[in-house]
Protein backbone atom coordinates (compact mmCIF):
# COMPACT_ATOMS: atom_id res chain seq x y z
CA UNK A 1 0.00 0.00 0.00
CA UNK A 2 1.33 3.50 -0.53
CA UNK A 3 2.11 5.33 2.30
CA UNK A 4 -0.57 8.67 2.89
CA UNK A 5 1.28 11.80 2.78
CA UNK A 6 1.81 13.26 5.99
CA UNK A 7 -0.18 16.78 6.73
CA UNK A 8 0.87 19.87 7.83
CA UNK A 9 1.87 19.99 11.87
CA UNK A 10 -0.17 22.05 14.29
CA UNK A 11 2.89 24.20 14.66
CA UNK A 12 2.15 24.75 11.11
CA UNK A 13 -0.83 24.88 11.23
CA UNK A 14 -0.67 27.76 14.13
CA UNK A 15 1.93 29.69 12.80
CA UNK A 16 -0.07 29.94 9.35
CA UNK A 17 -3.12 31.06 11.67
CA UNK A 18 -1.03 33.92 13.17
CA UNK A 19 0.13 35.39 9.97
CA UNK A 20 -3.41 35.07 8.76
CA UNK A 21 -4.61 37.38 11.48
CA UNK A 22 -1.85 39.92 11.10
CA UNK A 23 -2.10 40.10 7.37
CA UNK A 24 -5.96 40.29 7.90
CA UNK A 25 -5.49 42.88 10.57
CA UNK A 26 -2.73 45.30 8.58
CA UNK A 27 -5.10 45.09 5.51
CA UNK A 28 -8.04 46.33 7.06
CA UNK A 29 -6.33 49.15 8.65
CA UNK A 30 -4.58 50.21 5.45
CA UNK A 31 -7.98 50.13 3.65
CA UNK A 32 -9.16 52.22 6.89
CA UNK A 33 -6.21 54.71 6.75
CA UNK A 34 -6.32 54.86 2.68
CA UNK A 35 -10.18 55.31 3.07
CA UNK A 36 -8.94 58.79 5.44
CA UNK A 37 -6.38 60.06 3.21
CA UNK A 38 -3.89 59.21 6.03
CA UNK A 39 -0.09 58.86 3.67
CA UNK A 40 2.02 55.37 3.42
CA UNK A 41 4.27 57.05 5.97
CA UNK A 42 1.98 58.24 8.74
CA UNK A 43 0.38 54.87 8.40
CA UNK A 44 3.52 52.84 8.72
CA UNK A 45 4.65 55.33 12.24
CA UNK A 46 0.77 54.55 13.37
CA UNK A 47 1.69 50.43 12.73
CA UNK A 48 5.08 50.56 14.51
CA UNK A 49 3.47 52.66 17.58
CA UNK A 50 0.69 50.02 18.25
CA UNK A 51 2.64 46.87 17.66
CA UNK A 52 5.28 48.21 19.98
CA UNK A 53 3.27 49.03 22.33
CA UNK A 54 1.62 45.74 22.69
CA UNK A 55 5.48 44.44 23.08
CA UNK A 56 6.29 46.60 26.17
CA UNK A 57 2.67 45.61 27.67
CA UNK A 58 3.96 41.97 26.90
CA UNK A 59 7.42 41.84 27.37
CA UNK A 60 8.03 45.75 29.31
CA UNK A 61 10.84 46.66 26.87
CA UNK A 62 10.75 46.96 23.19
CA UNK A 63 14.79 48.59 22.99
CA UNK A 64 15.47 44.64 21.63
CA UNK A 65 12.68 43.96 19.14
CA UNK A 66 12.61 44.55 15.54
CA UNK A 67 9.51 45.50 14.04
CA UNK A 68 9.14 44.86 10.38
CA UNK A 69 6.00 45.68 8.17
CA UNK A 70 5.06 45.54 4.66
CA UNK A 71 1.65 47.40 4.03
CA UNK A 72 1.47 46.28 0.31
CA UNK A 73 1.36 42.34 1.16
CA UNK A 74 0.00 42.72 5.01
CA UNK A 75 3.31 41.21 5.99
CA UNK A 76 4.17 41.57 9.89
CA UNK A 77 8.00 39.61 11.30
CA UNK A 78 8.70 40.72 15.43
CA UNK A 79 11.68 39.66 16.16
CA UNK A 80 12.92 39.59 19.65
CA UNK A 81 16.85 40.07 19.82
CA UNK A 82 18.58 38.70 22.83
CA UNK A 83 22.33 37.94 24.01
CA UNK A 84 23.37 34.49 25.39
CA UNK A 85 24.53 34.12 29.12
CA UNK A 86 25.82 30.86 30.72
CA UNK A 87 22.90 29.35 32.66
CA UNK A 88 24.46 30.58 35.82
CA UNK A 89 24.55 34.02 35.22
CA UNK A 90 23.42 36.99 37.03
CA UNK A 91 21.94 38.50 34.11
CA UNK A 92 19.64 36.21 33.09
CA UNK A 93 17.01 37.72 34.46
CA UNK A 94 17.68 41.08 31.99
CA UNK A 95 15.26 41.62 29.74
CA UNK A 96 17.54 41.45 26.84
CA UNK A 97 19.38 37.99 27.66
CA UNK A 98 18.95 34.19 27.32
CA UNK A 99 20.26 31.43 29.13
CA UNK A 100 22.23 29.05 26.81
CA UNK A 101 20.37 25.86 27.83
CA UNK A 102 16.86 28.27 26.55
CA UNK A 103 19.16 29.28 23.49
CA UNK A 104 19.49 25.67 22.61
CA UNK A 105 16.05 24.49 22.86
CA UNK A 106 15.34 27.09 19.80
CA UNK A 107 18.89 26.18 18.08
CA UNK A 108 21.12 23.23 19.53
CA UNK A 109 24.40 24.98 18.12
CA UNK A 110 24.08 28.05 19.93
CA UNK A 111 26.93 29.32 22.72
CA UNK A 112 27.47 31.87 25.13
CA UNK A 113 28.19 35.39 23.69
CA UNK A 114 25.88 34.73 20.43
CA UNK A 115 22.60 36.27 19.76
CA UNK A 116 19.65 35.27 18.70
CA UNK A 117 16.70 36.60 16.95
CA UNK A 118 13.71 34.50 17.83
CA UNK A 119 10.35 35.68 15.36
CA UNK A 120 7.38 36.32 18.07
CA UNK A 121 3.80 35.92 16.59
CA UNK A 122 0.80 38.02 16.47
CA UNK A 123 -1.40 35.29 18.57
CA UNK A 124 1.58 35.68 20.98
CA UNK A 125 -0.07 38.81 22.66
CA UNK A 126 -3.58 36.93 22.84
CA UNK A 127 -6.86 37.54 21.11
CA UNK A 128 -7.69 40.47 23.53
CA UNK A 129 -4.63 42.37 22.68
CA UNK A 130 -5.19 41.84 19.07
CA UNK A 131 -8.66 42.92 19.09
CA UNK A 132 -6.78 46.09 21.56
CA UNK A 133 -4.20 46.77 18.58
CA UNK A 134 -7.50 46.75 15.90
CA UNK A 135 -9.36 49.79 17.73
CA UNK A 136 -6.20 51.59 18.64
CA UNK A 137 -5.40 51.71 15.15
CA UNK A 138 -8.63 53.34 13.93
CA UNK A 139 -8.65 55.04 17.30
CA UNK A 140 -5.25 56.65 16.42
CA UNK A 141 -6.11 57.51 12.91
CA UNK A 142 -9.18 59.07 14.28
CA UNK A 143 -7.35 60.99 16.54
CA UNK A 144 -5.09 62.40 13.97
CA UNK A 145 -8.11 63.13 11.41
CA UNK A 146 -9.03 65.34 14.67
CA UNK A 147 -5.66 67.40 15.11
CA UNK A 148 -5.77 67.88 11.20
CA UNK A 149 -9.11 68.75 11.33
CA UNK A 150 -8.52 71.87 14.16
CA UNK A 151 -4.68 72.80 12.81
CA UNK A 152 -6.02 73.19 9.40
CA UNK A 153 -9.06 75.01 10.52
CA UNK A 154 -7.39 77.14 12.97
CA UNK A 155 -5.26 78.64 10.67
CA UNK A 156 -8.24 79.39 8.32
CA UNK A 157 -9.91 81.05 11.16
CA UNK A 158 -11.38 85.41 9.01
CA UNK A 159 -10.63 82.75 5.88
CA UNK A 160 -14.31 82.09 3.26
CA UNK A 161 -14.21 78.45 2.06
CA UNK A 162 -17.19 76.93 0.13
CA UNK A 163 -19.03 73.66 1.29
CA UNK A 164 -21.83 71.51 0.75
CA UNK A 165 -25.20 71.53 2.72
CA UNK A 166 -25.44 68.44 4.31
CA UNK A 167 -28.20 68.43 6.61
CA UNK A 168 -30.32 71.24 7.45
CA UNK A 169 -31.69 71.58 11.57
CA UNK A 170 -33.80 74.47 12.94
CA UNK A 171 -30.92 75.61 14.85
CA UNK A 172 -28.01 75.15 12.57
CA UNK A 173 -26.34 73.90 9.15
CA UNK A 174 -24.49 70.75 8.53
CA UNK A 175 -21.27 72.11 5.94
CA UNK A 176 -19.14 69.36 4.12
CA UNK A 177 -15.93 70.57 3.53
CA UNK A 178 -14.54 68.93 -0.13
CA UNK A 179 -12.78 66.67 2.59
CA UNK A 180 -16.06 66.01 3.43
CA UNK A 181 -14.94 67.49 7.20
CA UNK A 182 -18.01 67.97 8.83
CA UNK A 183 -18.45 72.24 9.56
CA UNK A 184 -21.32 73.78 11.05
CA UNK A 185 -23.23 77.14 10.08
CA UNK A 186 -25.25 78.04 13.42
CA UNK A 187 -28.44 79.86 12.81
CA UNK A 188 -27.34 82.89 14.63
CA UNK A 189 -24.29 83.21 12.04
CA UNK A 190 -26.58 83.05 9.12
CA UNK A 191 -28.00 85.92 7.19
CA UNK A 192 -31.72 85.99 8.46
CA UNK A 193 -32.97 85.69 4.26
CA UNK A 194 -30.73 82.34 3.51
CA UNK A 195 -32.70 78.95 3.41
CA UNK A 196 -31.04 76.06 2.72
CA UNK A 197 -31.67 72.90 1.09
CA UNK A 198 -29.26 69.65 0.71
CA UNK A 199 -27.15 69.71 -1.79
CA UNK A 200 -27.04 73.84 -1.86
CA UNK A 201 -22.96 75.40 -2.41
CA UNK A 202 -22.69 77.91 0.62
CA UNK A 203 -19.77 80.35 0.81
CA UNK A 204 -19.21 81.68 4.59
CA UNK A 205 -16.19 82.40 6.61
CA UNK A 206 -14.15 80.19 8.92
CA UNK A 207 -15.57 81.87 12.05
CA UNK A 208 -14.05 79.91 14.84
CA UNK A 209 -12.55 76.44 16.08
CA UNK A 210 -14.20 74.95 19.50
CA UNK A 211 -13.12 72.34 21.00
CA UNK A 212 -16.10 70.05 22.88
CA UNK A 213 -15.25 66.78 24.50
CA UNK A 214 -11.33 66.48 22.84
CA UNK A 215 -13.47 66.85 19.07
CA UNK A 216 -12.89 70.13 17.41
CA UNK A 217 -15.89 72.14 16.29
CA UNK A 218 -15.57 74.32 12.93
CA UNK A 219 -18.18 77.17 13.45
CA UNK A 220 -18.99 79.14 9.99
CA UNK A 221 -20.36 82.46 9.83
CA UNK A 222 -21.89 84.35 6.86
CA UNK A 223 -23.02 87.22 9.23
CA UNK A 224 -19.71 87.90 10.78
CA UNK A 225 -18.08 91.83 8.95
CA UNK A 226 -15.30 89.45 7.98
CA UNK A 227 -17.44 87.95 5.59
CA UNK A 228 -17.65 90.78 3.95
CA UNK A 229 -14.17 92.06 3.93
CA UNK A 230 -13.07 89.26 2.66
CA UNK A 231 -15.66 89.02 -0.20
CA UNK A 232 -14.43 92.62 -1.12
CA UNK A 233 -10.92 91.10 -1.24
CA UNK A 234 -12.15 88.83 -4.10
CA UNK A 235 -14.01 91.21 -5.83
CA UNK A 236 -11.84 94.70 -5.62
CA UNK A 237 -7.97 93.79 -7.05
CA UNK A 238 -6.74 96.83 -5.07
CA UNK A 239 -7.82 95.89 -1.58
CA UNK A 240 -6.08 92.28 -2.38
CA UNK A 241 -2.79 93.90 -3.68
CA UNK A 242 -3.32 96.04 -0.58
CA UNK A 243 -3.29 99.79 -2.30
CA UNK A 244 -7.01 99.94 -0.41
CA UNK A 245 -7.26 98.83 3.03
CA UNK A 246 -10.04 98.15 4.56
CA UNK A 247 -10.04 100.19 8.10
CA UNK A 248 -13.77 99.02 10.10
CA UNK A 249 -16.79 97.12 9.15
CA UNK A 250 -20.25 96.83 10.34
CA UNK A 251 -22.91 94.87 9.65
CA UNK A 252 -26.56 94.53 10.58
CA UNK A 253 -26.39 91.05 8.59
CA UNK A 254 -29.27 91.13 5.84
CA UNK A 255 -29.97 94.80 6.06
CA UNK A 256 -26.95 97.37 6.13
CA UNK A 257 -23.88 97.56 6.46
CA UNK A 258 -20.98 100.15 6.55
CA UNK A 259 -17.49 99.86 5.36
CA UNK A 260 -14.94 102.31 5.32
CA UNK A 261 -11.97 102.13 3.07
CA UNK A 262 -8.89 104.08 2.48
CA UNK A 263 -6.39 104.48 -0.29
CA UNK A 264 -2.56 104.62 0.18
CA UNK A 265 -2.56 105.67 -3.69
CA UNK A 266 -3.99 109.32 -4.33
CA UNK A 267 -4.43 108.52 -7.56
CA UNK A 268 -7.53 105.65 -6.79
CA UNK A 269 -10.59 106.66 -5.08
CA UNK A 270 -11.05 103.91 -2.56
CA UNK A 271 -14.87 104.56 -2.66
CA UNK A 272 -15.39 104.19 -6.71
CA UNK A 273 -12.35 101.50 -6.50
CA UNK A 274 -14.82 99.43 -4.49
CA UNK A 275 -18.29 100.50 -6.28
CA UNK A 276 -16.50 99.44 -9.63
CA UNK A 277 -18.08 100.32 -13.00
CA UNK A 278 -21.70 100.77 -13.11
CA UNK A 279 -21.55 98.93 -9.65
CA UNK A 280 -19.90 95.62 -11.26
CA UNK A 281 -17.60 95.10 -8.42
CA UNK A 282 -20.42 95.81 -5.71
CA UNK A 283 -22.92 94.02 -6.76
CA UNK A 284 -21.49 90.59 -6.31
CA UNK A 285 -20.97 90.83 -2.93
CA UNK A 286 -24.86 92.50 -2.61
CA UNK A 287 -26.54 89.63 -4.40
CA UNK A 288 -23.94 87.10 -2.02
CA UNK A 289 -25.31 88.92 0.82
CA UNK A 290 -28.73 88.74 0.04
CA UNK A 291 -29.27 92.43 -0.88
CA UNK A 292 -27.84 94.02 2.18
CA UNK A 293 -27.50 97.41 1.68
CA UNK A 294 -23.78 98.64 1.56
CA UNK A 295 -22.43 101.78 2.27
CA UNK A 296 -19.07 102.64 1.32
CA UNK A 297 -17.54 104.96 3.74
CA UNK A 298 -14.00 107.18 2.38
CA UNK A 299 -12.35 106.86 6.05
CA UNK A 300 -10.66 110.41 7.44
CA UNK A 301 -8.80 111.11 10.38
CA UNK A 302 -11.05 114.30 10.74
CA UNK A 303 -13.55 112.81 13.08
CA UNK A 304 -16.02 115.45 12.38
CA UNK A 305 -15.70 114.57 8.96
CA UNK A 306 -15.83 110.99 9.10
CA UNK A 307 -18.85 110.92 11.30
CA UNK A 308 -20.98 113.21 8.67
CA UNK A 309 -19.68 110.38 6.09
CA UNK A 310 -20.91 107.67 8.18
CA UNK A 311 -24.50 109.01 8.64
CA UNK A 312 -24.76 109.42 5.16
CA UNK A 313 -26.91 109.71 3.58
CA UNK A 314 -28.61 111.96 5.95
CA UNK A 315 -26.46 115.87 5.84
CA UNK A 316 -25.59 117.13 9.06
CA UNK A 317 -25.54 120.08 10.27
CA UNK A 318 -23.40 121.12 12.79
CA UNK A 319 -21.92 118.82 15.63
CA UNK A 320 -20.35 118.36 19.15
CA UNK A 321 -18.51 116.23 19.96
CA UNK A 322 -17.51 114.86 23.55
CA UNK A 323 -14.43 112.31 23.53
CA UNK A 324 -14.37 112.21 27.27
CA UNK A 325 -18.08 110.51 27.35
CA UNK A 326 -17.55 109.30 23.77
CA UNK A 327 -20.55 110.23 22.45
CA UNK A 328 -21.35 113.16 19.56
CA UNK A 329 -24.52 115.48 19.37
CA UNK A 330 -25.24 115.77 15.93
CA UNK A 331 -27.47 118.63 14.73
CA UNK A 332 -29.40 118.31 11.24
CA UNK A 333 -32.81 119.50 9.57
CA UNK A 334 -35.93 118.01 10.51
CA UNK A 335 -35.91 116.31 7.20
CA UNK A 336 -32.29 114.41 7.42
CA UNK A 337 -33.49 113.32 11.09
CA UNK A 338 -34.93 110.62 10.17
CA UNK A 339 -32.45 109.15 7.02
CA UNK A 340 -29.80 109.70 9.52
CA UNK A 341 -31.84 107.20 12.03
CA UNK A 342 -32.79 104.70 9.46
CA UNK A 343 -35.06 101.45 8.98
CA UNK A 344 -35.21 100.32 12.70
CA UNK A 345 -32.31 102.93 14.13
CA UNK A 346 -30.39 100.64 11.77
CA UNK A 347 -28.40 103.79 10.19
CA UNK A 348 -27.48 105.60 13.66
CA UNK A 349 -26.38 102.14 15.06
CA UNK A 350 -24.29 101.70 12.15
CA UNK A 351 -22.70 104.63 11.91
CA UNK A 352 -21.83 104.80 16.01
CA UNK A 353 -20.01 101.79 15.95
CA UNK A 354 -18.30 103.05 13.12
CA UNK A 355 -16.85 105.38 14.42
CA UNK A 356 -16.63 104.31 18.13
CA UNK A 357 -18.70 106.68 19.77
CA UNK A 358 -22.11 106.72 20.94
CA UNK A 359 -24.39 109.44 18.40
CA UNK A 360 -27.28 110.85 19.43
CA UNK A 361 -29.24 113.41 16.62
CA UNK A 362 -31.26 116.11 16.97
CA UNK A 363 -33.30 118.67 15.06
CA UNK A 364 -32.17 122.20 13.95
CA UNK A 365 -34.60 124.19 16.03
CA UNK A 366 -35.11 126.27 13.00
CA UNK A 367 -38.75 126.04 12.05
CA UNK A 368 -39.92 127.83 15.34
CA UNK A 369 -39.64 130.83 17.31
CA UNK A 370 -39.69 128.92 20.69
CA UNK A 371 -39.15 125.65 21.79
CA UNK A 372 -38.37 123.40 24.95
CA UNK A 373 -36.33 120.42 25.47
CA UNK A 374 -37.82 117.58 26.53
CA UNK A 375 -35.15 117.39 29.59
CA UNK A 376 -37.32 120.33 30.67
CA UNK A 377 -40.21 118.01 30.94
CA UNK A 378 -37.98 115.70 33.27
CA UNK A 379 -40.20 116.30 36.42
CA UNK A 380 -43.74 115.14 34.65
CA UNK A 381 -42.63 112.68 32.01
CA UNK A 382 -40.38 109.78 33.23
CA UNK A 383 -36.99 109.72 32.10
CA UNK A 384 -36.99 106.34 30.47
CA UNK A 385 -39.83 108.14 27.92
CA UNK A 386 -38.25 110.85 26.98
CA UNK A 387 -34.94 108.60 25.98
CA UNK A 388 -37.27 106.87 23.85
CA UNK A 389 -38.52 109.77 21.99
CA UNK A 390 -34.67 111.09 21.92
CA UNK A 391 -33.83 107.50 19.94
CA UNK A 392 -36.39 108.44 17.30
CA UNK A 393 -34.96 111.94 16.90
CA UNK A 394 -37.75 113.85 18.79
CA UNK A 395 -35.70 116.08 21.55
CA UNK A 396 -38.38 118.66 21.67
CA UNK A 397 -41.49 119.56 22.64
CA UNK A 398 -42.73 121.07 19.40
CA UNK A 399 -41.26 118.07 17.59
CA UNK A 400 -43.15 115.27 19.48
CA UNK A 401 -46.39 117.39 19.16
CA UNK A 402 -45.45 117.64 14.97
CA UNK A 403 -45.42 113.87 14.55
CA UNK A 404 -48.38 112.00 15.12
CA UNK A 405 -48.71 109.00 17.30
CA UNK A 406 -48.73 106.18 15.28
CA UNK A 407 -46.02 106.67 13.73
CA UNK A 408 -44.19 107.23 17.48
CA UNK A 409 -45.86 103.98 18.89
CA UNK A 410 -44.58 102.39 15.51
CA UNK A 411 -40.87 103.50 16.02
CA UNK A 412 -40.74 103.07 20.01
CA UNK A 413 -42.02 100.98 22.65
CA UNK A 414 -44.82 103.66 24.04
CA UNK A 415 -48.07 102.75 24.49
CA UNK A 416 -50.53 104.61 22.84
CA UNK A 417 -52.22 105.64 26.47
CA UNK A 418 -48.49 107.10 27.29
CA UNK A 419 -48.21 109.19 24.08
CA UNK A 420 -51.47 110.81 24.65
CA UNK A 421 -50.13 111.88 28.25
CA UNK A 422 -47.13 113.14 26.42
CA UNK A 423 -49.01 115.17 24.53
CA UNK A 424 -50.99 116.45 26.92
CA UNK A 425 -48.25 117.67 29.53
CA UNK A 426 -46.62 119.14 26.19
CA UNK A 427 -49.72 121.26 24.92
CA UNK A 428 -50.38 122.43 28.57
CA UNK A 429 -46.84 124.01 28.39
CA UNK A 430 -47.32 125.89 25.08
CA UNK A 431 -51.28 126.37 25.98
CA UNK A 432 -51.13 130.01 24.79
CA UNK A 433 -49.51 129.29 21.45
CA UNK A 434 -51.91 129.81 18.85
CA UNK A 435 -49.98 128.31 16.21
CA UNK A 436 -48.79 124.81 17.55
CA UNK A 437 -49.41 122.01 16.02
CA UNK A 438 -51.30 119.27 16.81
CA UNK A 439 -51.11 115.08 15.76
CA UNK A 440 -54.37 115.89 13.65
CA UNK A 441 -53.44 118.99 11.79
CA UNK A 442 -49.91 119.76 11.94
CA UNK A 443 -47.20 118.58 8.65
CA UNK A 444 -45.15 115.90 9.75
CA UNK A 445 -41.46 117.66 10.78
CA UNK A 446 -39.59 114.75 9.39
CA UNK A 447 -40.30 111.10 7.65
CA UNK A 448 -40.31 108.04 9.46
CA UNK A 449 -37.83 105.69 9.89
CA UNK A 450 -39.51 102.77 7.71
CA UNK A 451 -40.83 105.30 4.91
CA UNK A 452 -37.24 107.28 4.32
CA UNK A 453 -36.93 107.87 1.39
CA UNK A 454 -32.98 107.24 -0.30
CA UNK A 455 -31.35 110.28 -0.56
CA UNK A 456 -27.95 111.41 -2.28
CA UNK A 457 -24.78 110.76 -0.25
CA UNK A 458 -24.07 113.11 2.48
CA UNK A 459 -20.75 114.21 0.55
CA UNK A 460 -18.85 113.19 -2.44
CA UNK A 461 -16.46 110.95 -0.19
CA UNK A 462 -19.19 108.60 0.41
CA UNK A 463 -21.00 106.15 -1.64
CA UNK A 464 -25.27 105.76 -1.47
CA UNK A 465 -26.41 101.94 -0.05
CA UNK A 466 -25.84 99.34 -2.82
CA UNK A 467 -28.82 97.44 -3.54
């Protein structure tokens, strides 16, 4: 009879096993790492790390282990390099020597003073530490997606990038990045006219980088003044090439918004620069912000001056201004009272943090003989009211009574019960004036703040809202 071939051993048979489950395990985390964008080299440090440190939990030391990988065939070889002492030696205990009678059980040859290199398996460590060395390795590369994530976005911090709506929540926007980085636009940072669908491109600035639980956090913002600098930096060549700079913005996102520019050329006006032909170079950045209304502001170092440019496009008057309280008493028509106030005390609130200081307006007591302050009525009407009327550019008594009260319940948070009383302490004051005017009869002294009409620019140094 012939003789049946004998099999494989079950040393074989193991040691096949092993490199099965470290080929397995290297091939799945290279199609992990690959799947991440993470480079041959970064993968192969990440590889060395883990497997080492399952040696030192194993053995304590790794200084006398080799640790040899090939990514492209899944191949793994540990070798564990150690010295050979006589059996009576003092040092056999060191991590990095063998006695000779151990030596000769793995070669029968070996002596005292050789080395040997003696190949350690993966099933060596145990199932538990493989399955440890599988989710550190993801873990790891998940870790460094993180710290690429916030170094990347933390130096694109004032930066606009474009991204993809993902998802779409009542209080916020899921943004993929075209790493598909997950960045989020918060409701408060949009522009209150953007809806979003998935699939929409959105353009916004890299606001800010949190950090919540060890996971960075890429906030965007499309209603940050950044936004908008930066869009004029794509649209205007001379603010990128910096002959324009842009000195301050401000935004009420949606609605207005001021920017003042200067030139370091005389030869370019900074405003027109930045209006462009026919408004070419403006309107971009209008349409991108949803038709917010842009001013264009020539900056000065005259205060005076600037702050008539910023309340354009109302004309002042005259002004005072206080630096030691930081605010400015600014002294127009009845007329420019109101386009200096704007839609919602948008303009005023503008054009104050502009310029830093705190503006209040009031009329050119022009059209009458005699009038009183309204800090006169101080002891019958309650200071809180008369600040009210002051934000709506009524500072006298004659110019509450010339307005009627709708239109001041409309623009301030009176109640039409407390207007009448106004009123009425008012009239009692100027009782014996045949000609004052009353809600009913008398013109309106200036338009409200929600039917202004658009007027030219206060001066030539400033350009009229872009819409």
């Amino acid at each position: 009879m012939a003789k049946k071939a004998a099999g494989p051993s079950p040393q074989e048979v193991a040691a096949a096993a092993a490199d099965l489950n470290a080929r397995m395990l290297i091939e799945n985390f290279q199609e992990f790492a690959k799947s991440r964008n993470i480079d041959r080299p970064t993968m192969m440090s990440i590889l060395d790390d883990v497997f080492r440190t399952m040696i030192k939990k194993k053995f304590e030391d790794d200084s006398n282990f080799d640790v040899i990988i090939n990514p492209d065939n899944g191949d793994l070889e540990i070798w564990r390099n150690r010295e050979i002492v006589d059996d009576d030696s003092e040092d056999i205990w060191d991590l990095d020597k063998i006695p000779l009678a151990e030596a000769q059980k793995i070669e029968p040859d070996f002596e005292i003073g050789e080395s040997v290199a003696e190949p350690i398996k993966i099933d060596d460590f145990g199932r538990r530490a493989v399955l440890l060395a599988r989710q550190t390795l993801i873990q790891r590369v998940k870790d460094m997606e993180r710290d690429n994530l916030y170094q990347k976005y933390k130096d694109l911090v004032g930066e606009i990038i474009t991204g993809e709506v993902y998802q779409v929540w009542s209080r916020e926007a899921l943004i993929l990045d075209k790493d598909e980085n997950e960045l989020v636009l918060p409701k408060a940072e949009q522009i209150p006219k953007d809806r979003y669908r998935k699939g929409d491109t959105v353009r916004a600035v890299v606001h800010r980088v949190d950090v919540v639980n060890g996971t960075p956090k890429v906030i965007l913002s499309r209603a940050a003044p950044a936004f908008l600098e930066r869009l004029f930096e794509q649209e205007v060549p001379e603010i990128f090439d910096g002959l324009i700079t842009i000195k301050n913005v401000v935004r009420e996102p949606g609605e207005r918004a001021k920017v003042a520019v200067e030139s370091y050329d005389e030869r370019i006006d900074p405003v027109g620069a930045c209006v462009g032909m026919k408004g070419s170079r403006i309107h971009p950045v209008v349409r991108e912000l949803m038709n917010e209304n842009i001013d264009i502001i020539n900056y000065t170092d005259n205060l005076e001056l600037f702050i008539s440019r910023a309340l354009s496009p109302a004309k002042v008057g005259s002004m005072k201004i206080s630096e030691q309280t930081g605010r400015v008493s600014v002294f127009m028509k009845p007329d420019q009272v109101s386009l200096a106030i704007g839609r919602g005390g948008a303009n005023i609130k503008l054009a104050s943090r502009l310029v830093g200081m705190e503006i209040d307006v009031f009329r050119e007591a022009t059209d009458y003989e005699e009038d009183i302050s309204l800090d006169e009525f101080s002891d019958e009407i309650e200071p809180w009211i008369i600040a009210e009327l002051k934000k709506i550019g009524l500072d006298t008594g004659r110019a509450v009574l010339a307005v009627k009260k709708d239109d001041i319940v409309r623009r301030t948070e009176l109640e039409e019960e407390t207007v009448d009383d106004v009123y009425r302490i008012i009239r009692q004051e100027f009782a014996d004036d045949d000609d004052l005017p009353t809600e009913e009869t008398a013109p309106r002294a200036a338009a409200t703040t929600d039917e202004a009409a658009p007027a030219a620019p206060a001066n030539p140094d400033s350009a009229p809202a872009a819409q």
